[in-house]
PDB file of N, CA and C in Angstrom:
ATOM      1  N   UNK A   1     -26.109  -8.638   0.749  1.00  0.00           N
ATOM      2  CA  UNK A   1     -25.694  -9.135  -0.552  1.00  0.00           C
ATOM      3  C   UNK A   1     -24.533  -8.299  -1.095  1.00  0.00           C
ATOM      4  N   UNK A   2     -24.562  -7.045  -1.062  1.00  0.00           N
ATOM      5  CA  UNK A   2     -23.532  -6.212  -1.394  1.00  0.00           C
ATOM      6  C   UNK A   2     -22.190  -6.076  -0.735  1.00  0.00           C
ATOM      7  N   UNK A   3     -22.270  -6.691   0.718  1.00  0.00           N
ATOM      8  CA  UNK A   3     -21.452  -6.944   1.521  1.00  0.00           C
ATOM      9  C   UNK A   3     -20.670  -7.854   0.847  1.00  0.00           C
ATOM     10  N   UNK A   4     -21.093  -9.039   0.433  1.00  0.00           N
ATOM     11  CA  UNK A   4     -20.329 -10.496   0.245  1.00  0.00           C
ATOM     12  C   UNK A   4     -20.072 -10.163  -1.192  1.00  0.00           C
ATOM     13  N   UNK A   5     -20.510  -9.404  -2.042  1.00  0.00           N
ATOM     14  CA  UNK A   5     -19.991  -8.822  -3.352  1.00  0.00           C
ATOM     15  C   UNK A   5     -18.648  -8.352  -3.417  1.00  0.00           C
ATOM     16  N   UNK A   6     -18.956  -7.254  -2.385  1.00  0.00           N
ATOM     17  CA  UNK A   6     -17.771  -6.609  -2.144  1.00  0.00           C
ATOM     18  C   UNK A   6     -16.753  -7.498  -1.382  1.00  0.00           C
ATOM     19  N   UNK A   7     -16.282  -8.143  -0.735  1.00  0.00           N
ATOM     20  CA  UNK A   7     -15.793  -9.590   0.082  1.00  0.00           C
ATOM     21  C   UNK A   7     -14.802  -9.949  -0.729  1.00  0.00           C
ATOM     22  N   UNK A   8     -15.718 -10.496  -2.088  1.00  0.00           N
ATOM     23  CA  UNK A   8     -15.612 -11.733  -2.989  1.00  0.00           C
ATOM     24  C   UNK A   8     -14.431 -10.733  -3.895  1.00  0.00           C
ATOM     25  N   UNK A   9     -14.515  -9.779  -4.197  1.00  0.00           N
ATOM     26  CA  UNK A   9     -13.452  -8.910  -5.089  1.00  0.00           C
ATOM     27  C   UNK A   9     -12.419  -8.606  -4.426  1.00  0.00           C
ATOM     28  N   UNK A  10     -12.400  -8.410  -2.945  1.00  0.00           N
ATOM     29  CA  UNK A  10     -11.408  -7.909  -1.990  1.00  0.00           C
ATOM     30  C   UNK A  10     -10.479  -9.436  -2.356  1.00  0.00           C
ATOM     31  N   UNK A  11     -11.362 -10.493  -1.996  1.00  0.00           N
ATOM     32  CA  UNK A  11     -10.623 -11.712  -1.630  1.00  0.00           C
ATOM     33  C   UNK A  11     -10.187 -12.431  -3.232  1.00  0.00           C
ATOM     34  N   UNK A  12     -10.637 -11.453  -4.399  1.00  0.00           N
ATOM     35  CA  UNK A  12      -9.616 -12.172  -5.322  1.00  0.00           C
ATOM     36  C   UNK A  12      -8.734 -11.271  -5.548  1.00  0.00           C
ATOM     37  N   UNK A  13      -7.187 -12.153  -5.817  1.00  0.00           N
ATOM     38  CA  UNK A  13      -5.876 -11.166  -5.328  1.00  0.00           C
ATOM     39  C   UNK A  13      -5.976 -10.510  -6.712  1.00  0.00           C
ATOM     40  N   UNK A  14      -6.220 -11.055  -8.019  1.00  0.00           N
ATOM     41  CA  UNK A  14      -6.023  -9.902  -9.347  1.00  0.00           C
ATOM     42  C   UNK A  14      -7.111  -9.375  -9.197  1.00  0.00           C
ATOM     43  N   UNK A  15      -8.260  -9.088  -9.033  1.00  0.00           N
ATOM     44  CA  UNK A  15      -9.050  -8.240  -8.983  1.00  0.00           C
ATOM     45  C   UNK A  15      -8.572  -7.269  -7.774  1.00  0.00           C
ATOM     46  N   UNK A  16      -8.230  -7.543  -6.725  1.00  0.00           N
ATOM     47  CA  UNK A  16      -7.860  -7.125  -5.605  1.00  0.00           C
ATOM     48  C   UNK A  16      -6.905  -6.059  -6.409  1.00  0.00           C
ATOM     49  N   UNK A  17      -5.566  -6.289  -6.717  1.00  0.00           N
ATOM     50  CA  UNK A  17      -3.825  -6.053  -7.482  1.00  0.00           C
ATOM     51  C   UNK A  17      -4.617  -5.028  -8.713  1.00  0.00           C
ATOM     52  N   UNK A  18      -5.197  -5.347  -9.399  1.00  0.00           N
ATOM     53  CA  UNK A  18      -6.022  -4.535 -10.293  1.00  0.00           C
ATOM     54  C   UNK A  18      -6.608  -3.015  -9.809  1.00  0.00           C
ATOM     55  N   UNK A  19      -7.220  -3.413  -8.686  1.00  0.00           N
ATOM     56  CA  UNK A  19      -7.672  -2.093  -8.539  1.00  0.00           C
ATOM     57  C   UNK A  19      -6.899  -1.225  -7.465  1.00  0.00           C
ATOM     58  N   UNK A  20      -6.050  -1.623  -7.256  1.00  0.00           N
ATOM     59  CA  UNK A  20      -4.760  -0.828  -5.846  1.00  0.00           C
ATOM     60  C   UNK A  20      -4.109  -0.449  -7.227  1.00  0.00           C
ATOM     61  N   UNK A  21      -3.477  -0.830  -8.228  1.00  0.00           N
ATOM     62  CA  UNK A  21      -2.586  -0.543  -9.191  1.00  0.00           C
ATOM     63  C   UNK A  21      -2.755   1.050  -9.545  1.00  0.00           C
ATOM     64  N   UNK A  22      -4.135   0.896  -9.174  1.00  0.00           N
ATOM     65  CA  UNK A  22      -4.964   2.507  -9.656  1.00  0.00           C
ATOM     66  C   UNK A  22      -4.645   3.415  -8.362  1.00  0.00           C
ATOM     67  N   UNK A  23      -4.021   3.278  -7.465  1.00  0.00           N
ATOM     68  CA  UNK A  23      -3.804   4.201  -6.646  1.00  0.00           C
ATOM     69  C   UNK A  23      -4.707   4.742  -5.869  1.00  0.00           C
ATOM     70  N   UNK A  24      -5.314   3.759  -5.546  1.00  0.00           N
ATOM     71  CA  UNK A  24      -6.891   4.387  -4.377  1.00  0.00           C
ATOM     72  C   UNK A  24      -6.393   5.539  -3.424  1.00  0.00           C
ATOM     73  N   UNK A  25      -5.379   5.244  -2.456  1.00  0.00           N
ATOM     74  CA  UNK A  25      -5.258   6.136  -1.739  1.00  0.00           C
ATOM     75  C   UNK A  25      -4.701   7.790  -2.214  1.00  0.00           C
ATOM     76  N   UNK A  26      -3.392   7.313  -3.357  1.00  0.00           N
ATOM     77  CA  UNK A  26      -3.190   8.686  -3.512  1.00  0.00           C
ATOM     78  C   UNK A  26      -3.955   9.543  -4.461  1.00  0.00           C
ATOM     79  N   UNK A  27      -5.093   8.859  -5.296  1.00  0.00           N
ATOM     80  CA  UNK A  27      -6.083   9.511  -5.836  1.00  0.00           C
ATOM     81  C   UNK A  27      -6.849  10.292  -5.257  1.00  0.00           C
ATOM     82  N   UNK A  28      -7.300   9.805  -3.549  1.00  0.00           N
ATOM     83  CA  UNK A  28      -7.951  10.474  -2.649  1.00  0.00           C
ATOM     84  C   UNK A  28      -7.034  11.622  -2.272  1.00  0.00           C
ATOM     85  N   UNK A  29      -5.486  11.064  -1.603  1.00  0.00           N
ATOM     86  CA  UNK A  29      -4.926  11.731  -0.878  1.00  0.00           C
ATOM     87  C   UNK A  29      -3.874  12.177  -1.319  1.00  0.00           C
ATOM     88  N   UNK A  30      -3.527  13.242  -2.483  1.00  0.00           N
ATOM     89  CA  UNK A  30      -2.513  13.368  -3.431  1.00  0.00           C
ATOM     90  C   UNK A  30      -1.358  13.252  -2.585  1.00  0.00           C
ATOM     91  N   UNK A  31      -0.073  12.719  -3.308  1.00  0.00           N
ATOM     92  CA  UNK A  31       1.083  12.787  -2.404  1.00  0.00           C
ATOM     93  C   UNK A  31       2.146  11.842  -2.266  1.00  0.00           C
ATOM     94  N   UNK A  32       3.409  11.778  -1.896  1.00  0.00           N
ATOM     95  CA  UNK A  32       4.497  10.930  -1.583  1.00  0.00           C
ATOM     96  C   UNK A  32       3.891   9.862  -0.705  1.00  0.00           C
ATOM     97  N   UNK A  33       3.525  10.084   0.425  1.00  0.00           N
ATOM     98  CA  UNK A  33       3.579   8.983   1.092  1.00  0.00           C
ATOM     99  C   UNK A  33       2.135   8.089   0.718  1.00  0.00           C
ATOM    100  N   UNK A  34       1.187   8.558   0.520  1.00  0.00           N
ATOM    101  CA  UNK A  34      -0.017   7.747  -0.254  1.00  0.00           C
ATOM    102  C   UNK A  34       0.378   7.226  -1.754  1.00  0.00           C
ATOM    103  N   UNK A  35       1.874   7.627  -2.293  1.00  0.00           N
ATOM    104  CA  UNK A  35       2.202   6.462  -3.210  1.00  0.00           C
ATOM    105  C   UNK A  35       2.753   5.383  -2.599  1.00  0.00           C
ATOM    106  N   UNK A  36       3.730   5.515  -1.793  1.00  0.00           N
ATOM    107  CA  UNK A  36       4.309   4.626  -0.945  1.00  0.00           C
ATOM    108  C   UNK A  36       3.547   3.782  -0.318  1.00  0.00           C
ATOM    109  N   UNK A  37       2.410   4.650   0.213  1.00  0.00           N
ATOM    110  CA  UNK A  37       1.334   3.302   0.766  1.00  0.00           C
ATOM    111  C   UNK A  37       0.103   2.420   0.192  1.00  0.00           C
ATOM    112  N   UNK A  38       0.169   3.067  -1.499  1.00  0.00           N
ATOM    113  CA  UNK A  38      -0.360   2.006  -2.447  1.00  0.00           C
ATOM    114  C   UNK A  38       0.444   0.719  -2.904  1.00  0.00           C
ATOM    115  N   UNK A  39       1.977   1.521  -2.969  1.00  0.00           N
ATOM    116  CA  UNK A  39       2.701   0.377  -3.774  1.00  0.00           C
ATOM    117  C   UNK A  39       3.018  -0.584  -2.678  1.00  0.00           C
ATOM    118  N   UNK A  40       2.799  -0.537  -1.462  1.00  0.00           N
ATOM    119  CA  UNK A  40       2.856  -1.474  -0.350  1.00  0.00           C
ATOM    120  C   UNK A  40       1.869  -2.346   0.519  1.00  0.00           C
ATOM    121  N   UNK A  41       0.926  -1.596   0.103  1.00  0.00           N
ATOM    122  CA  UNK A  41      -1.063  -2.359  -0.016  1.00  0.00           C
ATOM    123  C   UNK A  41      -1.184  -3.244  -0.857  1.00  0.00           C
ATOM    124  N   UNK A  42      -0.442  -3.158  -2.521  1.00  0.00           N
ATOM    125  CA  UNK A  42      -0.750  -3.663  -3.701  1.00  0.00           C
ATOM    126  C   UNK A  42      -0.070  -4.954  -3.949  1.00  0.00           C
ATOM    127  N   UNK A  43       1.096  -5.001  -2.988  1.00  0.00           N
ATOM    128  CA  UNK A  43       2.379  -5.907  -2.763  1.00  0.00           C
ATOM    129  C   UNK A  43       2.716  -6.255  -1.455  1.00  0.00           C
ATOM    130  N   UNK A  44       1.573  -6.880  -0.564  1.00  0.00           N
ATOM    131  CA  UNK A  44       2.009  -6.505   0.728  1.00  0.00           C
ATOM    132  C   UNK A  44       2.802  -7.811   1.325  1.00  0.00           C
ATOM    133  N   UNK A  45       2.444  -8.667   0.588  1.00  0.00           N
ATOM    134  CA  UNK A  45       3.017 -10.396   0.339  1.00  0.00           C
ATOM    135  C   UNK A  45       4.533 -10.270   0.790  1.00  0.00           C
ATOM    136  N   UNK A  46       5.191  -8.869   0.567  1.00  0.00           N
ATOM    137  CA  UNK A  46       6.923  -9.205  -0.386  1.00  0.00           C
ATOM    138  C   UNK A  46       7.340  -7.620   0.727  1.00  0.00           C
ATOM    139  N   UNK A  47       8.363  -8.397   1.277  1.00  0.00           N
ATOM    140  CA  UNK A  47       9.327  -6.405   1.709  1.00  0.00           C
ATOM    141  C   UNK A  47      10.203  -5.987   0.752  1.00  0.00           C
ATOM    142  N   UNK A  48      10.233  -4.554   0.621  1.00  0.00           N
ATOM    143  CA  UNK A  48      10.830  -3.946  -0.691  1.00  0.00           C
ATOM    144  C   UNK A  48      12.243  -3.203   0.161  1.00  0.00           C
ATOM    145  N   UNK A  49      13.353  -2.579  -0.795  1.00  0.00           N
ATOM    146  CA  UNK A  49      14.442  -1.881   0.061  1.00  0.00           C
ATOM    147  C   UNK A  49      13.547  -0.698  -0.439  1.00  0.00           C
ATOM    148  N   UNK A  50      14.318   0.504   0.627  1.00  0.00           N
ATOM    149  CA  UNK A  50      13.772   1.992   0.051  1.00  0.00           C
ATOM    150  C   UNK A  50      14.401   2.272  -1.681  1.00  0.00           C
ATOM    151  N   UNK A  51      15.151   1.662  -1.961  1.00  0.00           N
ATOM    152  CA  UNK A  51      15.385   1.708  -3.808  1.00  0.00           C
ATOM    153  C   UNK A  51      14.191   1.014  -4.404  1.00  0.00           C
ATOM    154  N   UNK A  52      13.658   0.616  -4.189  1.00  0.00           N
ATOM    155  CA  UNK A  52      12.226  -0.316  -4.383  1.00  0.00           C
ATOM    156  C   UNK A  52      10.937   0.514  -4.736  1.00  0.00           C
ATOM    157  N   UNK A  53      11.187   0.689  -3.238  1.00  0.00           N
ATOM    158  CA  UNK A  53      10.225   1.570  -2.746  1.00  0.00           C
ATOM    159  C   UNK A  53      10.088   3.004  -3.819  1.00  0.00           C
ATOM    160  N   UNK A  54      11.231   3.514  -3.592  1.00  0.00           N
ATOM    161  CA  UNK A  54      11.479   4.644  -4.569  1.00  0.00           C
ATOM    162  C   UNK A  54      10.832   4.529  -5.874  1.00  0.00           C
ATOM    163  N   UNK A  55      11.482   3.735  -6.330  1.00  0.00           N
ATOM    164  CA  UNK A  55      11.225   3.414  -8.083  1.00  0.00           C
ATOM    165  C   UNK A  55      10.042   2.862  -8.502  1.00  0.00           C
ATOM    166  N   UNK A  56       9.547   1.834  -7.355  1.00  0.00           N
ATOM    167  CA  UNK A  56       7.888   1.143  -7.764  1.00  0.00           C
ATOM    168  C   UNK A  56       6.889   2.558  -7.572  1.00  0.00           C
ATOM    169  N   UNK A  57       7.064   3.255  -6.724  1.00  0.00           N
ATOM    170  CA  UNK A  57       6.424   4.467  -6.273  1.00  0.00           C
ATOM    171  C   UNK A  57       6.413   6.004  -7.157  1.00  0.00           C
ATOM    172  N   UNK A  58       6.830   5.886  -7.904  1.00  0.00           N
ATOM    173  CA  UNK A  58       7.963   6.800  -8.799  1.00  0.00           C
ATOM    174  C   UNK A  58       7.998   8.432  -8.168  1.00  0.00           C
ATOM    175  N   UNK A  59       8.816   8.049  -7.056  1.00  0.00           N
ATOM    176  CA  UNK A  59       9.163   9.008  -6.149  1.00  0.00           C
ATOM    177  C   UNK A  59      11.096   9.192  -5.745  1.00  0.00           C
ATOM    178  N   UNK A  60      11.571   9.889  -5.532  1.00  0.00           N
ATOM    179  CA  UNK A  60      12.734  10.015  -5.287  1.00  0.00           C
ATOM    180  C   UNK A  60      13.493   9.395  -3.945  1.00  0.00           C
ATOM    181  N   UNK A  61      14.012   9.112  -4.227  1.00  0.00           N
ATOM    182  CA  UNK A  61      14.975   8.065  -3.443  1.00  0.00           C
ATOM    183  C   UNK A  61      14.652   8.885  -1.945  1.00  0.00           C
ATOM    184  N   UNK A  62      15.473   9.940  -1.479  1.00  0.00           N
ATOM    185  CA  UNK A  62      15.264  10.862  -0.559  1.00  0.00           C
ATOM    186  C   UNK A  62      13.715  11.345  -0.288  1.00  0.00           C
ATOM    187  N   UNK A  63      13.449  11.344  -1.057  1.00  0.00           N
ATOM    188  CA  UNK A  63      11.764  11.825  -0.714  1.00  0.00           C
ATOM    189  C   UNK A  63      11.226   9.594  -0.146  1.00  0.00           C
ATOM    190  N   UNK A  64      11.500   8.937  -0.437  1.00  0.00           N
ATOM    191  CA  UNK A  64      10.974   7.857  -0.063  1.00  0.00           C
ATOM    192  C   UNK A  64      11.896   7.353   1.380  1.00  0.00           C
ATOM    193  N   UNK A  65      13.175   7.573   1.398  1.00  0.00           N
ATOM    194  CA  UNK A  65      13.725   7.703   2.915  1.00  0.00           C
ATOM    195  C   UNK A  65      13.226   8.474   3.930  1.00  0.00           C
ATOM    196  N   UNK A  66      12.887   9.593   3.487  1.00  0.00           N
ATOM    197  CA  UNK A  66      12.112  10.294   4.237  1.00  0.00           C
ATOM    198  C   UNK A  66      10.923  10.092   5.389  1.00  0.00           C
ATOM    199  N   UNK A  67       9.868   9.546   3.969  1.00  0.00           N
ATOM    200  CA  UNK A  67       8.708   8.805   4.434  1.00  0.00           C
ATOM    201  C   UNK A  67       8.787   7.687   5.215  1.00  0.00           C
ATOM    202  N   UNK A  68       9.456   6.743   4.475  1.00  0.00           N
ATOM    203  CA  UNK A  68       9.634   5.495   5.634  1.00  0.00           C
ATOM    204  C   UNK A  68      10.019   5.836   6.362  1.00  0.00           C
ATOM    205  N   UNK A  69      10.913   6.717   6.834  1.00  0.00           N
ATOM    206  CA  UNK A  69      11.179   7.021   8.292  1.00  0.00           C
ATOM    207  C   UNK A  69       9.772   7.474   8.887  1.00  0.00           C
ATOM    208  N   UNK A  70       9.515   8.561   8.845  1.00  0.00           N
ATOM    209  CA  UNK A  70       7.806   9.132   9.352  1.00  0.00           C
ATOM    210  C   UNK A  70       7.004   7.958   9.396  1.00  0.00           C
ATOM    211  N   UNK A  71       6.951   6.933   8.421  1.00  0.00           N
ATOM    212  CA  UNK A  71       5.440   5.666   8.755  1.00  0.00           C
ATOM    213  C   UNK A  71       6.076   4.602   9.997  1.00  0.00           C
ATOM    214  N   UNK A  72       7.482   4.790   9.703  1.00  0.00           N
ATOM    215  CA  UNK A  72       8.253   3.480  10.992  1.00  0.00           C
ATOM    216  C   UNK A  72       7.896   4.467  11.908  1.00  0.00           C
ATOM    217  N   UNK A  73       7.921   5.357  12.589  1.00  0.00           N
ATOM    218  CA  UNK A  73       7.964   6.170  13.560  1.00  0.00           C
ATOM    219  C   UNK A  73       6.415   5.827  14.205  1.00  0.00           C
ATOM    220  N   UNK A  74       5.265   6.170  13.390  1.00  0.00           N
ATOM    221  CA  UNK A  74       4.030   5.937  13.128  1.00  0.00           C
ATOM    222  C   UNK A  74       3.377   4.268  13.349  1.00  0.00           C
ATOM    223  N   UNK A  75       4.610   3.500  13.118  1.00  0.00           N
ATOM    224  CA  UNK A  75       4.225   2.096  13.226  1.00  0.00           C
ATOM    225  C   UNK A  75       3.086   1.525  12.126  1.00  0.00           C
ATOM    226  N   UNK A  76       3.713   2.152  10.926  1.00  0.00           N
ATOM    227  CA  UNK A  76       2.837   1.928   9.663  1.00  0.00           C
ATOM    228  C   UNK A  76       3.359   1.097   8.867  1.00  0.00           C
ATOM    229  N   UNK A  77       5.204   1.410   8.550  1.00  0.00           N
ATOM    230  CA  UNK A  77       5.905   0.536   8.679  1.00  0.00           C
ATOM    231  C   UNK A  77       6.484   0.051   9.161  1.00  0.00           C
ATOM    232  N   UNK A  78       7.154  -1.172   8.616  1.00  0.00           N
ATOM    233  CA  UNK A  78       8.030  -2.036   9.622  1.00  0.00           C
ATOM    234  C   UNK A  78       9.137  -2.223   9.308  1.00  0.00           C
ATOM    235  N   UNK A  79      10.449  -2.073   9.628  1.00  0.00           N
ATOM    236  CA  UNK A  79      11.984  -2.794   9.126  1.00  0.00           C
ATOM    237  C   UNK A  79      11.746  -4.588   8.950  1.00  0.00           C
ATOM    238  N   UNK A  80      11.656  -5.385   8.360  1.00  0.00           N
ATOM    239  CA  UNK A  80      11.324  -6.405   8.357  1.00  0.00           C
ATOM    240  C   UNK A  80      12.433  -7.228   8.094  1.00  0.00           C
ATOM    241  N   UNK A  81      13.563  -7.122   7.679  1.00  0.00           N
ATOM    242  CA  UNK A  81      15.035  -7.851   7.649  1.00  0.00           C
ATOM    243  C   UNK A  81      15.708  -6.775   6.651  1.00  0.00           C
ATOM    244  N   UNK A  82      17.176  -6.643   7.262  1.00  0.00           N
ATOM    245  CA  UNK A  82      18.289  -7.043   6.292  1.00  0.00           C
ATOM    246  C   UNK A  82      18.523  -7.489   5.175  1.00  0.00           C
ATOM    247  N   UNK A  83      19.193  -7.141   4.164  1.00  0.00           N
ATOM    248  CA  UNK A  83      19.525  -8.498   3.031  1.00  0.00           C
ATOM    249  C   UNK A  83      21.028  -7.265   2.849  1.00  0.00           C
ATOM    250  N   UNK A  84      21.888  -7.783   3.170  1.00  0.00           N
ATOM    251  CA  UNK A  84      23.437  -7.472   2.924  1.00  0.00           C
ATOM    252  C   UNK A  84      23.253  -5.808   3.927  1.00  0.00           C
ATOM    253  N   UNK A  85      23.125  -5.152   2.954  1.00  0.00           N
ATOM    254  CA  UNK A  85      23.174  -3.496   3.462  1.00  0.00           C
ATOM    255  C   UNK A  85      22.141  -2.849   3.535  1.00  0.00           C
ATOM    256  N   UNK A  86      21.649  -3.381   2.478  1.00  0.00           N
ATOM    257  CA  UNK A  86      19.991  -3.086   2.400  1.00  0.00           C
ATOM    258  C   UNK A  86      18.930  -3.216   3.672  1.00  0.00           C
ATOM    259  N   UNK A  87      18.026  -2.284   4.201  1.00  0.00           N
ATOM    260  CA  UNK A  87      16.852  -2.428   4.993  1.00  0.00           C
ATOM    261  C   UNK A  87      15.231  -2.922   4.033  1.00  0.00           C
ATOM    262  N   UNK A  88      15.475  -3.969   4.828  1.00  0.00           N
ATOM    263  CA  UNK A  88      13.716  -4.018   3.826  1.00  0.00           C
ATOM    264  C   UNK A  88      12.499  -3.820   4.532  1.00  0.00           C
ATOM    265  N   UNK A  89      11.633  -3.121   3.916  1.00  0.00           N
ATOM    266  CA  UNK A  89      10.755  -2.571   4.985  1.00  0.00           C
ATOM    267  C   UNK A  89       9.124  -3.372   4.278  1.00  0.00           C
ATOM    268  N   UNK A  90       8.290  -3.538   4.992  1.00  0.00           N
ATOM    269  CA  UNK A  90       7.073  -3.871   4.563  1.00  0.00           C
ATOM    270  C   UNK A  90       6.143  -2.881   5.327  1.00  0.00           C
ATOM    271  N   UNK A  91       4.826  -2.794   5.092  1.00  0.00           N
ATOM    272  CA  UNK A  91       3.406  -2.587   5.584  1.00  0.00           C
ATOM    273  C   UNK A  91       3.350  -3.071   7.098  1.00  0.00           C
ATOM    274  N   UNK A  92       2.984  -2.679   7.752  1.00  0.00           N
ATOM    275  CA  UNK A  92       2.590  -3.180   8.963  1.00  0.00           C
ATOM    276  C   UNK A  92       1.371  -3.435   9.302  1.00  0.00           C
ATOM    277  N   UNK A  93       0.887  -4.502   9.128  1.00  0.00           N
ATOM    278  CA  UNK A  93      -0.376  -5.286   9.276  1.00  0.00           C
ATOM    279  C   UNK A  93      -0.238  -5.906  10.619  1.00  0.00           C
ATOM    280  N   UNK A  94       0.661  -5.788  11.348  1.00  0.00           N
ATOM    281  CA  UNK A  94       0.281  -6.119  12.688  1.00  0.00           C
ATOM    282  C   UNK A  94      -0.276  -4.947  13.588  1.00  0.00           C
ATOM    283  N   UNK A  95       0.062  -3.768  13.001  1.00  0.00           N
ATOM    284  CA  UNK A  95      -0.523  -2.360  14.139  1.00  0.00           C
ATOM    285  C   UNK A  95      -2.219  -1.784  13.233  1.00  0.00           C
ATOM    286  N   UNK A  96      -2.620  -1.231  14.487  1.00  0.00           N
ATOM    287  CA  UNK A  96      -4.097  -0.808  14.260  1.00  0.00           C
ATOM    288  C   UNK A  96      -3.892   0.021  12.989  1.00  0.00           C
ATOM    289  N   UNK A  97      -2.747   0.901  13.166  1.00  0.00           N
ATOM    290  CA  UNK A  97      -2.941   1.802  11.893  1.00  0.00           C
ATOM    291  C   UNK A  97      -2.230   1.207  10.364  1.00  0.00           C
ATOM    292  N   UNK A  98      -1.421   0.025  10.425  1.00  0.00           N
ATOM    293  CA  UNK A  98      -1.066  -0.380   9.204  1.00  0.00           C
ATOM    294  C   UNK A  98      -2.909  -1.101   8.872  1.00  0.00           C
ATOM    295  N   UNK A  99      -3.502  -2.083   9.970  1.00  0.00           N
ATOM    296  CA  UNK A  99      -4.792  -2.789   9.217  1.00  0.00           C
ATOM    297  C   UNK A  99      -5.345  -1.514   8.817  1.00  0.00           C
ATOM    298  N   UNK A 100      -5.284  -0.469   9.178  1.00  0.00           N
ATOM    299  CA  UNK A 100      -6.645   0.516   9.066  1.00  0.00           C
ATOM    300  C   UNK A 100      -6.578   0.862   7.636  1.00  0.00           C
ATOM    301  N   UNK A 101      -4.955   1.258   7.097  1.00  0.00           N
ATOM    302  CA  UNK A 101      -4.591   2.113   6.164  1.00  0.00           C
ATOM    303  C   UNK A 101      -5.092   1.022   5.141  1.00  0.00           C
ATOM    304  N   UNK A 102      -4.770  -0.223   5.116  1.00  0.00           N
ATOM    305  CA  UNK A 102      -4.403  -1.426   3.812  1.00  0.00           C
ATOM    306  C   UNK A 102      -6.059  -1.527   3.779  1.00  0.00           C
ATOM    307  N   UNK A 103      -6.742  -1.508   4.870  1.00  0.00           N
ATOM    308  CA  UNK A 103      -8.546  -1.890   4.444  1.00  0.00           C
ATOM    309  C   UNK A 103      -8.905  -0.398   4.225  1.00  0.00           C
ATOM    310  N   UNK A 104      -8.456   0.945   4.588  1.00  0.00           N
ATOM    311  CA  UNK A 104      -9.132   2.341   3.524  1.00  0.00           C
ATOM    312  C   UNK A 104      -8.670   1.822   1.898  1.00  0.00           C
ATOM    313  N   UNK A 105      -7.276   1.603   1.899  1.00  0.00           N
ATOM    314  CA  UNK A 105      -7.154   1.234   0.301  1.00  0.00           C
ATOM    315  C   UNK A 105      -7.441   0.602  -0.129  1.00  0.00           C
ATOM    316  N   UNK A 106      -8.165  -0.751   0.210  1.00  0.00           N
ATOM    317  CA  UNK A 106      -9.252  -2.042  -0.545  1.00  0.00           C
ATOM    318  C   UNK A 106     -10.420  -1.186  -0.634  1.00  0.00           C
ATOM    319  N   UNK A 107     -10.862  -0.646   0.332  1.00  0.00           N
ATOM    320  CA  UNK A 107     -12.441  -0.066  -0.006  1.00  0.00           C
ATOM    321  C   UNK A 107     -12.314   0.691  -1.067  1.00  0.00           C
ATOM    322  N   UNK A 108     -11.287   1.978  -1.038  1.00  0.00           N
ATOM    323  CA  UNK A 108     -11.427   2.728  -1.829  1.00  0.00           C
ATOM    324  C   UNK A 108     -11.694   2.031  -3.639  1.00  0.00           C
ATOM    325  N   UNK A 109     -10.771   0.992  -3.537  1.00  0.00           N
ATOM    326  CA  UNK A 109     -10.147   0.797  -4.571  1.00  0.00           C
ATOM    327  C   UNK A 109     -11.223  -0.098  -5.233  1.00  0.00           C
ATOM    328  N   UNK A 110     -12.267  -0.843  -4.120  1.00  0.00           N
ATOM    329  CA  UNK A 110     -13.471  -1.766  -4.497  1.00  0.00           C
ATOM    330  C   UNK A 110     -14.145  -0.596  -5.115  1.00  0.00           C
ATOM    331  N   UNK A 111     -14.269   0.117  -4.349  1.00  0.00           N
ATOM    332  CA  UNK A 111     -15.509   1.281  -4.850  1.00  0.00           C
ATOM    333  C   UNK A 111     -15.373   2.259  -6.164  1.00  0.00           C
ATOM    334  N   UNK A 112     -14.391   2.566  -6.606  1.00  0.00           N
ATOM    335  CA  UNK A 112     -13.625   3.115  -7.699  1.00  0.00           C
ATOM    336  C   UNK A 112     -13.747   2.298  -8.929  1.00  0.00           C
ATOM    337  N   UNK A 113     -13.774   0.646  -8.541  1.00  0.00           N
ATOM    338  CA  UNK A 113     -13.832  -0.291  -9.577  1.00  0.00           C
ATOM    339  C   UNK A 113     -14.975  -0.384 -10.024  1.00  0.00           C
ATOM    340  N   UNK A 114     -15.814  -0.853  -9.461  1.00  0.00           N
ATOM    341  CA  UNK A 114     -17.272  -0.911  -8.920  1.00  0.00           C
ATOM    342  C   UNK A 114     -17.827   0.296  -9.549  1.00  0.00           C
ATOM    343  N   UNK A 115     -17.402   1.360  -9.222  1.00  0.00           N
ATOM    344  CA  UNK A 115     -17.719   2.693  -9.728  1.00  0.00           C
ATOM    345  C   UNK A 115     -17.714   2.557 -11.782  1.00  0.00           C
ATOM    346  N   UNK A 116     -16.846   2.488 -12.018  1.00  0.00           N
ATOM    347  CA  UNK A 116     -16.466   2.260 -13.356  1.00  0.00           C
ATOM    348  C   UNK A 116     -16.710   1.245 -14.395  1.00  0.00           C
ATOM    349  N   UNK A 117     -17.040   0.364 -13.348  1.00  0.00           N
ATOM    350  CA  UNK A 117     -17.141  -0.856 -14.244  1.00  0.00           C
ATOM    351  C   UNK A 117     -19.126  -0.920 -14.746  1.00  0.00           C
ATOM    352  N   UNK A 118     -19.900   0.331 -14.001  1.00  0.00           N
ATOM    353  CA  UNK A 118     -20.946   0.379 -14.437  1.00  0.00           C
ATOM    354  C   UNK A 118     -20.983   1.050 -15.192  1.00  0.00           C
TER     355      UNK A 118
END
């Protein structure tokens, strides 16, 4: 029963968007790149440029080039197109470690809610 509870919140996207907003991962895991990989769990629909990335993340431009380089390397992220000059990068939900990372940050973020909302 608690299984399909938990399911039913994962699988609604504002309840879902609601509780990633809160930063599951970098609450656990203080840090640059666990902002980067909330604001890309929370939005995973859409590829952002690293100016995106930067500013949704509120991390520094260079400190967010950085990272995306280290998660592409990692196959966490992905270069996902072009748009003029710009690289747009998304989540990588096709590799073991992008599913792994995006379902630690739903759990966390179910359980945190869940947590609070009692």
């Amino acid at each position: 029963m608690e299984k399909m509870k938990k399911e039913l919140v994962i699988e609604d996207t504002e309840h879902r968007q609601k509780a990633l907003q809160e930063g599951p991962l970098e609450h656990v895991f203080p840090g640059s790149t666990s902002k980067i990989l909330d604001f890309l769990c929370v939005f995973d629909e859409w590829d952002y440029s690293i100016t995106d990335i930067a500013k949704n993340s509120g991390i520094s431009f260079k400190t967010a080039f950085d990272e995306i380089k280290r998660l592409r390397m990692q196959e966490v992220v992905i270069n996902s197109r072009t748009v003029g000059k710009a690289k747009m990068y998304k989540l990588n939900l096709e590799s073991p470690q992008g599913k792994s990372i995006h379902r630690l940050a739903l759990d966390i973020a179910v359980k945190r809610a869940t947590r609070q909302a009692h």
